[in-house]
Protein backbone atom coordinates (compact mmCIF):
# COMPACT_ATOMS: atom_id res chain seq x y z
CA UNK A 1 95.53 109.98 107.06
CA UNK A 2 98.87 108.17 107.26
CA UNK A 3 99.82 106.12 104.90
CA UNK A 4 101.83 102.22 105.01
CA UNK A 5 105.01 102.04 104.74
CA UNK A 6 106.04 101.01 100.80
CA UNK A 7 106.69 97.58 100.74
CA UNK A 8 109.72 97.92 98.56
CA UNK A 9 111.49 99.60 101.83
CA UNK A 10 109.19 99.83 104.81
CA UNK A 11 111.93 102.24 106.83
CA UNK A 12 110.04 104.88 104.75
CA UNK A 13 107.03 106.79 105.77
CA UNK A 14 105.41 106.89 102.18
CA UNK A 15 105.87 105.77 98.39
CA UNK A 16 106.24 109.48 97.57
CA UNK A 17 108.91 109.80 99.78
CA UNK A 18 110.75 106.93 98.58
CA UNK A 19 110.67 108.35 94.92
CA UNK A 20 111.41 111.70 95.74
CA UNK A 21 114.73 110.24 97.24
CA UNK A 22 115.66 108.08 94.47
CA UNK A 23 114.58 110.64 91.49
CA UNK A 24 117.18 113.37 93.30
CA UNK A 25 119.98 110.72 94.80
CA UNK A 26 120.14 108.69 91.94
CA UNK A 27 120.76 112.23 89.54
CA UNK A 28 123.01 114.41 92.06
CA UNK A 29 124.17 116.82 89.53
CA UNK A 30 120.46 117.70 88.63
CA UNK A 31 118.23 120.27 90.56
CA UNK A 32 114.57 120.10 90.29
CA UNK A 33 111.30 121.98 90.98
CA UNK A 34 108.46 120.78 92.69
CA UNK A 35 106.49 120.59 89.48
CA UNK A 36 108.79 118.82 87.70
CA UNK A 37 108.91 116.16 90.58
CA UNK A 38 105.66 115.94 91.20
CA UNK A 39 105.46 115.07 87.09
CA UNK A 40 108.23 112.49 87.94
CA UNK A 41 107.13 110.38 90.49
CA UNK A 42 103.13 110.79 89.29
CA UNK A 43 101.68 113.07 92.81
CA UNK A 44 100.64 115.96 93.18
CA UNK A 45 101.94 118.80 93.52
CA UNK A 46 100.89 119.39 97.31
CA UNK A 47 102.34 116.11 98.27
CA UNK A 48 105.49 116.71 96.99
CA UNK A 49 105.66 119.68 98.47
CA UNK A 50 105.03 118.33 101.47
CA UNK A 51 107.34 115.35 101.33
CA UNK A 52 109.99 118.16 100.31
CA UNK A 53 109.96 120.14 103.35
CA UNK A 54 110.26 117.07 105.46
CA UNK A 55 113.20 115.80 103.54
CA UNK A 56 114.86 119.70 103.68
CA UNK A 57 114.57 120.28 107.14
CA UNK A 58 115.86 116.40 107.78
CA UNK A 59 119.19 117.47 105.91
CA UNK A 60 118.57 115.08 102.97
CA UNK A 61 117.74 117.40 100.58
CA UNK A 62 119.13 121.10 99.78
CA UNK A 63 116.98 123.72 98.33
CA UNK A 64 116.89 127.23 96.64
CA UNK A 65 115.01 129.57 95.05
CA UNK A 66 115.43 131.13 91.47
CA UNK A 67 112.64 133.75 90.96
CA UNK A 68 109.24 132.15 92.24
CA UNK A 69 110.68 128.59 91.27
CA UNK A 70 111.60 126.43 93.96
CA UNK A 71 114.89 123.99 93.42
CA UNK A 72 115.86 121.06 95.31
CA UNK A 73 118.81 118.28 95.33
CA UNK A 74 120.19 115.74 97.39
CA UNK A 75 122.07 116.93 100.13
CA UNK A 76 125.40 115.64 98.75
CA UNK A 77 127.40 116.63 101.48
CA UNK A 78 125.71 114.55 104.36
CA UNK A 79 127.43 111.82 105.56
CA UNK A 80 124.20 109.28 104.66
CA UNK A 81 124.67 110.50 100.70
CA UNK A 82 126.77 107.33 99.84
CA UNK A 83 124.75 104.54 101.79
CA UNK A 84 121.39 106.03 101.45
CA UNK A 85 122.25 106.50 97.39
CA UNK A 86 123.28 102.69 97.49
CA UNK A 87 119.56 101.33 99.21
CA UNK A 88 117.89 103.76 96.90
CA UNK A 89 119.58 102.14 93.88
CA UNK A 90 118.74 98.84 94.83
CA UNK A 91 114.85 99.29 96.00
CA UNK A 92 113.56 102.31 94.43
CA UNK A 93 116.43 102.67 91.59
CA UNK A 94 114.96 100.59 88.60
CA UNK A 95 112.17 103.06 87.89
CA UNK A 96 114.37 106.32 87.52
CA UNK A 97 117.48 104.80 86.34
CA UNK A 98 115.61 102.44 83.86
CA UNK A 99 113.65 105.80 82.56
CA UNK A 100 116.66 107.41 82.57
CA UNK A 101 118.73 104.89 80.50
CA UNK A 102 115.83 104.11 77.71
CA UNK A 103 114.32 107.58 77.28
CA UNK A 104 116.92 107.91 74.66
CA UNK A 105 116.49 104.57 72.41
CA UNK A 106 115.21 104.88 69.13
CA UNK A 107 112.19 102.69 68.16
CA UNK A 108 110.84 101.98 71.75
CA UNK A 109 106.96 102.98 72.20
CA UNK A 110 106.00 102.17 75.15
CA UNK A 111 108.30 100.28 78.54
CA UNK A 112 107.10 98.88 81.79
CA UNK A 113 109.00 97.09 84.65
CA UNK A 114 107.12 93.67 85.27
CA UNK A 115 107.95 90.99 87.49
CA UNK A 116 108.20 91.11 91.72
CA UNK A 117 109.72 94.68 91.58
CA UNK A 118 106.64 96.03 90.25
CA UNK A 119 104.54 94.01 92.38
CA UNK A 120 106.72 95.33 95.67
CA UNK A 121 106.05 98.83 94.19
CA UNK A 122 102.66 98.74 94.10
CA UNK A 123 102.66 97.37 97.30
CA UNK A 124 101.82 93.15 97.18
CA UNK A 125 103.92 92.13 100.33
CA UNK A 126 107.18 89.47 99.76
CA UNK A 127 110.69 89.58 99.79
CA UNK A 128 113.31 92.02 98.22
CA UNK A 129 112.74 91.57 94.64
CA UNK A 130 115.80 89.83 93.17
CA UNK A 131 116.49 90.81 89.47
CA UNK A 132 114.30 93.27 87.45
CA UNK A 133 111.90 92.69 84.53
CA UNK A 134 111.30 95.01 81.44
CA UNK A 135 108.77 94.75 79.08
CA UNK A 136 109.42 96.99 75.69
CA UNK A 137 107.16 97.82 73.41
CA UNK A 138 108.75 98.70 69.85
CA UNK A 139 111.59 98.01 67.52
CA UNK A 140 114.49 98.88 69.05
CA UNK A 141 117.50 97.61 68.51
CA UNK A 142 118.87 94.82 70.55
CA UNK A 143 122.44 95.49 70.73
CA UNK A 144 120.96 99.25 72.08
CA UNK A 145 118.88 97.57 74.95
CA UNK A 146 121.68 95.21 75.59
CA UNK A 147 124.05 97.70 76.49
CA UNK A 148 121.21 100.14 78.49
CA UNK A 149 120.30 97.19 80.35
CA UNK A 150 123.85 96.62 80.96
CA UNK A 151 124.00 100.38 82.49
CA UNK A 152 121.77 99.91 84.57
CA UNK A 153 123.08 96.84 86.21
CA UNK A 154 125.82 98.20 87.07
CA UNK A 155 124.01 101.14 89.21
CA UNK A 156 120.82 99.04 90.25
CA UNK A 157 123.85 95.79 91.53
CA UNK A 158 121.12 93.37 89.89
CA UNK A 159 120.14 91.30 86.81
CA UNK A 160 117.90 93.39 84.27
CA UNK A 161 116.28 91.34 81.93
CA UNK A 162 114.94 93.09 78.80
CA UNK A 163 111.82 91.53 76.85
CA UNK A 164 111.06 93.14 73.55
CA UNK A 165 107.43 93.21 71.91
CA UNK A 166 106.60 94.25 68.51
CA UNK A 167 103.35 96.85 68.99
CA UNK A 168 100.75 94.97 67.27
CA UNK A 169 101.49 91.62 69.53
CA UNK A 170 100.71 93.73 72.56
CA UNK A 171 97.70 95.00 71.16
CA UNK A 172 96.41 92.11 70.34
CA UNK A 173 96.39 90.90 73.65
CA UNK A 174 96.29 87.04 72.99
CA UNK A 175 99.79 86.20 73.49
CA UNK A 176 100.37 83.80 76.33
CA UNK A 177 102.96 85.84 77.67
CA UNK A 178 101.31 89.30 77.15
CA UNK A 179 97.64 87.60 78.94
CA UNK A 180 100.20 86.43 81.99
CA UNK A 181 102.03 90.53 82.07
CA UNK A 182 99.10 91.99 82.01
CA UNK A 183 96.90 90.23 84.63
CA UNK A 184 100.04 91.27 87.11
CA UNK A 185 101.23 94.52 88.23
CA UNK A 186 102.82 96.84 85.50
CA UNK A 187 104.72 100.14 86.59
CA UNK A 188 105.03 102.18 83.11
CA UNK A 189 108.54 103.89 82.78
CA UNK A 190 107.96 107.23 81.52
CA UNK A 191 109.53 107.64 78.56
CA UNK A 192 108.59 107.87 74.39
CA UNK A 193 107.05 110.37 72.30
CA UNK A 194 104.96 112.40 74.32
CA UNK A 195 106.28 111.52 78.09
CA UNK A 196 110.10 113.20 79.68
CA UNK A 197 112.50 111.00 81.08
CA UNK A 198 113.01 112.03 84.81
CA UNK A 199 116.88 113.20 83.97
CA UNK A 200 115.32 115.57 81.27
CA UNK A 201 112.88 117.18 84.08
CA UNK A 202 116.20 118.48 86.23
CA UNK A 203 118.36 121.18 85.62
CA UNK A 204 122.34 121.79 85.98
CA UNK A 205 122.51 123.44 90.07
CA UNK A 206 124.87 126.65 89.86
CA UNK A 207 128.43 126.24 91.04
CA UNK A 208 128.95 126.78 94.76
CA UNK A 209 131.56 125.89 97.67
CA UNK A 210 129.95 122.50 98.42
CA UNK A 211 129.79 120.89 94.89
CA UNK A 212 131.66 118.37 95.33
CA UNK A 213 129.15 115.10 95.17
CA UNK A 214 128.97 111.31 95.46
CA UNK A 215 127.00 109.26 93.16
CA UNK A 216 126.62 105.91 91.86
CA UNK A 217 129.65 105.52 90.62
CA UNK A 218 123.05 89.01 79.97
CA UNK A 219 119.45 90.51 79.50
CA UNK A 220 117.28 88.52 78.26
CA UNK A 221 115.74 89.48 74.55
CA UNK A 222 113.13 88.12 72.08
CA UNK A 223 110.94 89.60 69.52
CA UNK A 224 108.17 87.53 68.14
């Protein structure tokens, strides 16, 4: 059965498609399997493989094998690489780039994008969500999430506004503000002890002829 198109950017056929594209355009020096994807964006395996073949015989992504593992990338060389990286980055950007620029902090637990993005990515109608929201769960240092949020401003071209809650607070569950969060969609970025960051799922493509690629080139903060 066919699916709606994802609100976030209804040109698309499916939400799996649209983070499929982002995942491998927003990390165009990385190659990844299908398994590894399909861990990524939270399908299965079948899907992806599926979206995949679409996307490879559209010229949007590039693909080899290396033994029985099967590798894809963006398609760098295509003339749609630079604009189609820039609408990624702005609709379905925040949830690899935001993975991708936290995974590393020290002290965080758990992170979630909040807000209208994650209600536009789960699929509540509206307009183009304007700045993004992100809930952390841990002690991490400030200045740290300052300048990650500041990162990813830069690539995402919007506000990202970085709210800080220490663990037990969250539990707890009484907090005004954590009652309002969690009666409203929450996208969990995948990242802390026991979950990859997408950019630690790829691997480094070999060198060939056409390897020459194009990519993308104050938060908020409280603790209680």
């Amino acid at each position: 059965m066919r699916t709606s198109p994802p609100a976030l950017l209804p040109i698309l056929r499916s939400q799996v498609q649209g983070d499929l594209l982002a995942v491998t355009y927003l990390n165009p020096d990385e190659e990844f399997s299908l398994t590894a994807l399909a861990t990524t964006v939270g399908a299965s395996v079948k899907a992806v493989h599926q979206e995949v073949n679409r996307l490879v015989q559209a010229g949007l992504l590039r693909d080899r094998r290396m033994g029985q593992m099967r590798l894809v990338r963006a398609e760098t060389d295509s003339l749609l690489c630079r604009p189609l990286t820039d609408l990624l980055a702005v609709t379905y950007g925040p949830l690899p780039v935001l993975a991708g620029a936290l995974a590393p902090v020290v002290g965080i637990e758990q992170a979630f994008i909040y807000g209208s993005w994650a209600a536009r990515y789960t699929g509540q109608p509206g307009p183009p969500p304007g700045d993004v929201d992100v809930l952390v769960i841990g002690s991490a240092d400030l200045d740290d999430l300052d300048l990650r949020a500041e990162q990813a401003r830069q690539t995402l071209r919007r506000d990202v506004s970085v709210h800080q809650l220490h663990p037990d607070t969250w539990k707890a569950g009484n907090d005004p503000f954590v009652t309002t969060v969690r009666s409203r969609p929450l996208i969990e970025l995948p990242i802390g002890p026991t979950q990859e960051a997408p950019h630690e799922m790829g691997t480094r493509p070999r060198p060939d002829r056409r390897d020459d690629r194009t990519g993308l080139g104050r938060n908020g903060r409280s603790q209680p």
